[in-house]
N, C-alpha and C. Protein backbone atom coordinates (compact mmCIF):
# COMPACT_ATOMS: atom_id res chain seq x y z
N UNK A 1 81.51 -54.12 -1.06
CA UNK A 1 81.88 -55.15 -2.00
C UNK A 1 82.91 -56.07 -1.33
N UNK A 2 82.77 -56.90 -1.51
CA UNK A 2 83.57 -58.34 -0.99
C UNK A 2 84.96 -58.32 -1.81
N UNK A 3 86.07 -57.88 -0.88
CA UNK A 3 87.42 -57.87 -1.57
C UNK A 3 87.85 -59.27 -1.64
N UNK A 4 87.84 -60.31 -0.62
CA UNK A 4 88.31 -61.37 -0.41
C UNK A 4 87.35 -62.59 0.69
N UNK A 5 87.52 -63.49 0.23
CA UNK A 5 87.00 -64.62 1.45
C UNK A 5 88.50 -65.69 1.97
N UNK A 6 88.57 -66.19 3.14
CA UNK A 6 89.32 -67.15 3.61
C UNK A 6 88.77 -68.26 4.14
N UNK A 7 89.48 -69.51 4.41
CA UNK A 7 88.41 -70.40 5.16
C UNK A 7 89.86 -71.08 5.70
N UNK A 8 89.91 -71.67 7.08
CA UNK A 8 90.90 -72.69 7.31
C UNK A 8 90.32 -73.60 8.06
N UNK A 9 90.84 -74.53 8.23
CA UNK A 9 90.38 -76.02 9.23
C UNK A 9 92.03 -76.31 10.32
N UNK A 10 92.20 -76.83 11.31
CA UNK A 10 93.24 -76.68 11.72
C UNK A 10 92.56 -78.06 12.85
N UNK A 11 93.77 -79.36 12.82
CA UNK A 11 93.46 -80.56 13.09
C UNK A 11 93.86 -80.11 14.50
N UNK A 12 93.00 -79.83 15.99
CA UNK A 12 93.38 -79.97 17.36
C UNK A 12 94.34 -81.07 17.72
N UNK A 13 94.48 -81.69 17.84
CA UNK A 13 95.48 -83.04 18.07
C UNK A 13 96.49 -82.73 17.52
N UNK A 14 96.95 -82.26 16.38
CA UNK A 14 98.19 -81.67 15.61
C UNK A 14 98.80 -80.76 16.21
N UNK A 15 97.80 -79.80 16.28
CA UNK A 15 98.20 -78.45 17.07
C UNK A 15 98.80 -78.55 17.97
N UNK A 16 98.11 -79.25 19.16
CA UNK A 16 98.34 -79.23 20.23
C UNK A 16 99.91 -79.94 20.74
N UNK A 17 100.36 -81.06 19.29
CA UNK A 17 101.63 -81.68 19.74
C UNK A 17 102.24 -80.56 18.99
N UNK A 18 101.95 -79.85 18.03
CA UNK A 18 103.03 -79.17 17.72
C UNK A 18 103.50 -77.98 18.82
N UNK A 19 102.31 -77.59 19.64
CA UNK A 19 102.45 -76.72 20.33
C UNK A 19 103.39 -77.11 21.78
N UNK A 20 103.43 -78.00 21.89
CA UNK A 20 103.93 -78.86 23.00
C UNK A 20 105.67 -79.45 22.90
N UNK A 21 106.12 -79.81 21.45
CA UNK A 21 107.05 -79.36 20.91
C UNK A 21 107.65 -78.54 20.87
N UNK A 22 107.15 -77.44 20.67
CA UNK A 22 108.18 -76.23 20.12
C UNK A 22 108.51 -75.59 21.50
N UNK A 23 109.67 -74.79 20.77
CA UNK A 23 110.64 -73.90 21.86
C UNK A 23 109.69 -72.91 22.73
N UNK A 24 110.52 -72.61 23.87
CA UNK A 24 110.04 -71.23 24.28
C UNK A 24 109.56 -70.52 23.44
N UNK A 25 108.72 -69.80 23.97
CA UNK A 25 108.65 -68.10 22.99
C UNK A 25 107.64 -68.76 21.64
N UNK A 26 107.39 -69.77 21.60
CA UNK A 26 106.91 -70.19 19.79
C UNK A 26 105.14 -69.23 20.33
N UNK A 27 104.78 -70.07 21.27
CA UNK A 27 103.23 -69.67 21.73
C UNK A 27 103.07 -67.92 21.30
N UNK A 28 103.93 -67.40 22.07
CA UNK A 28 103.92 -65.61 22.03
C UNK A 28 104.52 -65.07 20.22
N UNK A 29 105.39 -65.77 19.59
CA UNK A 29 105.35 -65.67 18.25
C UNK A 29 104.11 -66.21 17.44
N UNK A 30 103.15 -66.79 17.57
CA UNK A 30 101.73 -67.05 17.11
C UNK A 30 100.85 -66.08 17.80
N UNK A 31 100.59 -65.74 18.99
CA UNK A 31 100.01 -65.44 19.27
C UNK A 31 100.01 -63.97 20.40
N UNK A 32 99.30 -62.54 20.89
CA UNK A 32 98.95 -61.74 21.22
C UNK A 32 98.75 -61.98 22.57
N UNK A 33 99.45 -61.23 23.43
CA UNK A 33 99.05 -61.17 24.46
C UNK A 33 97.72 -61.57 24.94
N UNK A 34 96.80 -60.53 24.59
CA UNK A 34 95.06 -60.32 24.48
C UNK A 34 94.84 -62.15 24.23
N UNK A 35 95.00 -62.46 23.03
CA UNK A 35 94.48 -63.82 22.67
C UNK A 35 94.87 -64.74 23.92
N UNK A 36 96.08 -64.86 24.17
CA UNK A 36 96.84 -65.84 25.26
C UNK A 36 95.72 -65.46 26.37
N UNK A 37 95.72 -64.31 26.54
CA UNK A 37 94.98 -64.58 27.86
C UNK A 37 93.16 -65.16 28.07
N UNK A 38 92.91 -64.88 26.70
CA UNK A 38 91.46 -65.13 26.09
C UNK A 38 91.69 -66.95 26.26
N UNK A 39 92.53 -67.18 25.91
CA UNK A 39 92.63 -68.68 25.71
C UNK A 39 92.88 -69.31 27.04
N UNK A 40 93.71 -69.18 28.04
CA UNK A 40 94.19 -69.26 29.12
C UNK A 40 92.79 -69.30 29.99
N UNK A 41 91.80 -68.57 29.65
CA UNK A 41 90.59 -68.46 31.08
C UNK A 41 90.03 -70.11 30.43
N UNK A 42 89.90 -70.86 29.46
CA UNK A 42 89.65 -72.58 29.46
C UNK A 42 90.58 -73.45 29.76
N UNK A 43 89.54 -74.21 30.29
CA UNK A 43 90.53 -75.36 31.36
C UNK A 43 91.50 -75.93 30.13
N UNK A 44 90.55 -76.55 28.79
CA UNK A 44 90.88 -76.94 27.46
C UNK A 44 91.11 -76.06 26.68
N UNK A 45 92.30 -75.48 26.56
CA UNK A 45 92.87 -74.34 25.77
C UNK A 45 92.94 -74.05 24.36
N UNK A 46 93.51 -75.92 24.01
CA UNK A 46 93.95 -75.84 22.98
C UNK A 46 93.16 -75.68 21.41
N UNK A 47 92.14 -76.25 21.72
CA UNK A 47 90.49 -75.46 20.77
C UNK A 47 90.86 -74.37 20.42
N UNK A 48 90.99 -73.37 21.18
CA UNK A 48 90.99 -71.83 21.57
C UNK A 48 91.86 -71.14 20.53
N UNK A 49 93.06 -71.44 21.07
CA UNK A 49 94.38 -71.74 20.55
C UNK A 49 94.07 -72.07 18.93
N UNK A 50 93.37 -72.82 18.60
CA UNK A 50 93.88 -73.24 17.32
C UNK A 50 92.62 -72.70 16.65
N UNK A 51 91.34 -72.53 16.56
CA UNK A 51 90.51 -71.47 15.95
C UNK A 51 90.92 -70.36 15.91
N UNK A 52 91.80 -69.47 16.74
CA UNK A 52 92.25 -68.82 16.44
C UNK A 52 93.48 -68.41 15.61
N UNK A 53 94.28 -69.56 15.48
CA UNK A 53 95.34 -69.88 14.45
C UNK A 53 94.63 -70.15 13.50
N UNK A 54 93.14 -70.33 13.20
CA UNK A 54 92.37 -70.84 11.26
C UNK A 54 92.37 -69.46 10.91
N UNK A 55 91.65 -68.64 12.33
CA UNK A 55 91.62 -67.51 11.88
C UNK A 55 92.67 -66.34 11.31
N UNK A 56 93.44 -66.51 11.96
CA UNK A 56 94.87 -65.81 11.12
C UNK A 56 94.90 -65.97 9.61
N UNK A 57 95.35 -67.46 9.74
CA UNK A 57 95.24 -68.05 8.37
C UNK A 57 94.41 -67.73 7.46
N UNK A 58 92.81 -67.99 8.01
CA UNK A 58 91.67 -67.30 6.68
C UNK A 58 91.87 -65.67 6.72
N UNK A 59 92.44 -65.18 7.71
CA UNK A 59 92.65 -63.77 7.40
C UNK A 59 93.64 -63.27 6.37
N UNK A 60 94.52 -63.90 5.94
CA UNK A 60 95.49 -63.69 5.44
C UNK A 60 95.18 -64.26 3.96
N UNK A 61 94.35 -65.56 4.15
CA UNK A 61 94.17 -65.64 2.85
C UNK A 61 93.07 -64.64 2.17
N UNK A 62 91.98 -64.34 2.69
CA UNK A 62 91.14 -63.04 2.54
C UNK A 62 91.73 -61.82 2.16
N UNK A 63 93.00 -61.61 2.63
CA UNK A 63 93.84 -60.21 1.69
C UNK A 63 94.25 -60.50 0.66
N UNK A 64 94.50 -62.06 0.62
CA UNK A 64 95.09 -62.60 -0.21
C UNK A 64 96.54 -62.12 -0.39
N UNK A 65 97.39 -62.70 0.72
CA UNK A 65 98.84 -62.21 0.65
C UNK A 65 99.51 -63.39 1.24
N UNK A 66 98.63 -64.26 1.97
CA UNK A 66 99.60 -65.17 2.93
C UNK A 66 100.06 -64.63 3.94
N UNK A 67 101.71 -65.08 4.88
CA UNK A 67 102.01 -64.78 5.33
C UNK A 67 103.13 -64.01 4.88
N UNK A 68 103.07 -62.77 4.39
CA UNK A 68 104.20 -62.30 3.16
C UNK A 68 105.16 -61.79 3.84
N UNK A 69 106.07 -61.22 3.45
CA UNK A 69 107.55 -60.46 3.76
C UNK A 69 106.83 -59.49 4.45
N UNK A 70 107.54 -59.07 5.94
CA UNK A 70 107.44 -57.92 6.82
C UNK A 70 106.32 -58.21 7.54
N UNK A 71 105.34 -59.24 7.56
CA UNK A 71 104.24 -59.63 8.29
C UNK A 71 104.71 -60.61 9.29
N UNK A 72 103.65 -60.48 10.84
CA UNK A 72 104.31 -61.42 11.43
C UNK A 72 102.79 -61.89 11.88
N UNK A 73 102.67 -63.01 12.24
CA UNK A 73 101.29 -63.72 13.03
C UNK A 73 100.67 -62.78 13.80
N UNK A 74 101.91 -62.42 14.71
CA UNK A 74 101.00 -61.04 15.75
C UNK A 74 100.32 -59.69 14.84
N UNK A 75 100.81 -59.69 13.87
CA UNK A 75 100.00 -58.52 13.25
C UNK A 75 98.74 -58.74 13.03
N UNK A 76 97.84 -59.98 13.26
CA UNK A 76 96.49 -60.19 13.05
C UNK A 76 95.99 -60.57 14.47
N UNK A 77 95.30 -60.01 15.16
CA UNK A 77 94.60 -60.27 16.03
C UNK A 77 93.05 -60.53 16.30
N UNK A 78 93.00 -61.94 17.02
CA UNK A 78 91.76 -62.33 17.25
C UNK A 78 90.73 -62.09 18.38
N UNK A 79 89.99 -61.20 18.48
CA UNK A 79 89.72 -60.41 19.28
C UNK A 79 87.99 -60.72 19.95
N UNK A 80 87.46 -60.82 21.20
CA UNK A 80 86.15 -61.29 21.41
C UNK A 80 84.99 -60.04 22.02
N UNK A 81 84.36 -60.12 21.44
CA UNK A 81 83.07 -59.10 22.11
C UNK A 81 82.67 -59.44 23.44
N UNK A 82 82.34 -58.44 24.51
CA UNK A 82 81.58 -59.50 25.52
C UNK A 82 80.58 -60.31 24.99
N UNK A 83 80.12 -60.31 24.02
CA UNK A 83 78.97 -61.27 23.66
C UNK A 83 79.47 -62.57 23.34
N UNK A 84 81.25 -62.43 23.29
CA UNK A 84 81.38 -63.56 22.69
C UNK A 84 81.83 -63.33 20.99
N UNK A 85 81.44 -62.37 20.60
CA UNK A 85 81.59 -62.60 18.93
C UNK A 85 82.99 -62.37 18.75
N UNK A 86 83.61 -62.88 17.86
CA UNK A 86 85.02 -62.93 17.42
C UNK A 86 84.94 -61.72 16.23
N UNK A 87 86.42 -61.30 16.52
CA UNK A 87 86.66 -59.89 15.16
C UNK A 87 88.24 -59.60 14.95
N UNK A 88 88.15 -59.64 13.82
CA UNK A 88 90.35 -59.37 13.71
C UNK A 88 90.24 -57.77 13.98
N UNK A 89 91.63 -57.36 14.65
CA UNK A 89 91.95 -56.39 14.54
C UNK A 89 93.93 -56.68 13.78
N UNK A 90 93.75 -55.37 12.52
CA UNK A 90 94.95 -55.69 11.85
C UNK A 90 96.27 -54.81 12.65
N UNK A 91 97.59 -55.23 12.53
CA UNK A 91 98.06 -54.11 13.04
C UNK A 91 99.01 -54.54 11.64
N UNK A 92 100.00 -53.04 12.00
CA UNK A 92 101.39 -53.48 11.29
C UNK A 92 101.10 -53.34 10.01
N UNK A 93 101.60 -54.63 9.25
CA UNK A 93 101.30 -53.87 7.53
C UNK A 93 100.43 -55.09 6.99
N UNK A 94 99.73 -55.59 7.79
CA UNK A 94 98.08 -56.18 7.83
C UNK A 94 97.05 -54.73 7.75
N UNK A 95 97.24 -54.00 8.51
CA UNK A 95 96.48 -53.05 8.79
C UNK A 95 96.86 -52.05 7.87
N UNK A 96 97.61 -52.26 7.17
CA UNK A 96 97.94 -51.50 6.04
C UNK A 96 97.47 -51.88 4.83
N UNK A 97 97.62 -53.00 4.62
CA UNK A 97 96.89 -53.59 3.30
C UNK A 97 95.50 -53.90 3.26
N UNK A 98 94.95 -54.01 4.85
CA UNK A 98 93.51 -53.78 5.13
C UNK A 98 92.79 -52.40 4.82
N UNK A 99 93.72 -51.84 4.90
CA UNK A 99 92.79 -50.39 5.07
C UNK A 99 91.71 -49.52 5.32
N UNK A 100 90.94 -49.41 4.90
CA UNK A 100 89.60 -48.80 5.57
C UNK A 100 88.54 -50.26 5.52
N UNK A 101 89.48 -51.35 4.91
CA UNK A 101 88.02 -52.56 4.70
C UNK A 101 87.63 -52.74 6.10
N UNK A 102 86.79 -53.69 6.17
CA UNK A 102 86.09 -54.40 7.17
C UNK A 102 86.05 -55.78 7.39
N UNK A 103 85.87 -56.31 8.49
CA UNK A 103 86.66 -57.81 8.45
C UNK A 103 85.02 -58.80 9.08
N UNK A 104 84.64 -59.58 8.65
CA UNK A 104 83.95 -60.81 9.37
C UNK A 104 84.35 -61.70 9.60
N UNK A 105 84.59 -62.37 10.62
CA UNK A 105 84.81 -63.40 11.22
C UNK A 105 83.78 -64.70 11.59
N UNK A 106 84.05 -66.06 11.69
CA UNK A 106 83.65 -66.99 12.25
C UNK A 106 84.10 -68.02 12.59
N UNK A 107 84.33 -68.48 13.80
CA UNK A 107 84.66 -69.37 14.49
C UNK A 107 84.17 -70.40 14.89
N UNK A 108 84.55 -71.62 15.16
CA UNK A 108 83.82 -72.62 15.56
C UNK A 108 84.81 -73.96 15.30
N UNK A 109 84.75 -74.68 16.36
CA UNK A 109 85.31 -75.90 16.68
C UNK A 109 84.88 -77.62 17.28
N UNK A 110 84.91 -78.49 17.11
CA UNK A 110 84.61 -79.65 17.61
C UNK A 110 85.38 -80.23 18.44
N UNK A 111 85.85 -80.90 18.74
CA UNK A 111 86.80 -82.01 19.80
C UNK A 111 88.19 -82.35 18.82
N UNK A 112 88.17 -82.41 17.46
CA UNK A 112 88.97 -82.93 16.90
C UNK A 112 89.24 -81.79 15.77
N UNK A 113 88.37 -81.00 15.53
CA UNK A 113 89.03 -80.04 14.11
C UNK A 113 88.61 -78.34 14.97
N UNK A 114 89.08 -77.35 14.41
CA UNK A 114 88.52 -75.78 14.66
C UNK A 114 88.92 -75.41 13.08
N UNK A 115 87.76 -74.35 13.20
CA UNK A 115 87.77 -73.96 11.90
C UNK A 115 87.32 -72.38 11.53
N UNK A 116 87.56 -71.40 10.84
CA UNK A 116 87.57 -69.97 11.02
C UNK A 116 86.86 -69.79 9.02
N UNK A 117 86.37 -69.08 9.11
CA UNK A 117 86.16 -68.18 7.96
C UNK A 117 85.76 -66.93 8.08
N UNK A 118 86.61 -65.99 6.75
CA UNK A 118 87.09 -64.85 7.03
C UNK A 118 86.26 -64.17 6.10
N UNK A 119 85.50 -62.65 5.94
CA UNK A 119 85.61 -62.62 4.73
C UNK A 119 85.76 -60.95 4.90
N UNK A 120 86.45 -60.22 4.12
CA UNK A 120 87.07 -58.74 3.85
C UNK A 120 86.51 -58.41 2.84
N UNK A 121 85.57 -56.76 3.53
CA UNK A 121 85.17 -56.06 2.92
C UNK A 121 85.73 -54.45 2.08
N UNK A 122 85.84 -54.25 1.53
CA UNK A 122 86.42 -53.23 0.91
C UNK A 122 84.93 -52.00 1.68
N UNK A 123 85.62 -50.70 1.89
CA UNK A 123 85.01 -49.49 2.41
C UNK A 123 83.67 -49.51 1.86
């Protein structure tokens, strides 16, 4: 049974100045080791980078919690199959409020927008 759905859109051009902006350390507070380096093997990163920031987002709205007290960005991870297929793994108290559900993912981006939808399955 379908506990929750998410959907986000996330403007590349935005991203990318906000990302370019911010302090040290902001990149590694959004984002997972694993992901950074997933993103890092394209010449054009910032796509990467920011489908995977919808995806957080629709993940979170799919628990339907947001980004709540004691959660941090890194507790949702965006994770790739060799095939390529994208999949969250929860940690922390994502993975707590996830619990035995199951997560679908989808990804996909253009030149100017990336965009993720989430949807969480209950056991």
């Amino acid at each position: 049974m379908i506990r929750g759905m998410g959907t986000d859109v996330v403007d590349i051009a935005h991203f990318e100045r906000v990302m370019k902006a911010s302090s040290p350390g902001f990149r590694e507070h959004l984002f997972t080791e694993r992901e950074i380096a997933y993103c890092m093997k394209y010449k054009e990163d910032t796509a990467s980078y920011a489908a995977i920031f919808a995806a957080k987002e629709a993940f979170l709205k799919a628990l339907r919690t947001g980004l709540g007290p004691g959660m941090r960005w890194t507790d949702v991870e965006v994770v790739h199959a060799e095939s390529g297929a994208p999949g969250i793994v929860a940690h922390r108290r994502c993975r707590d409020l996830l619990g035995a559900g199951s997560v679908h993912v989808s990804l996909s981006h253009s030149e100017s927008a990336a965009t993720a939808v989430v949807v969480v399955e209950d056991a």
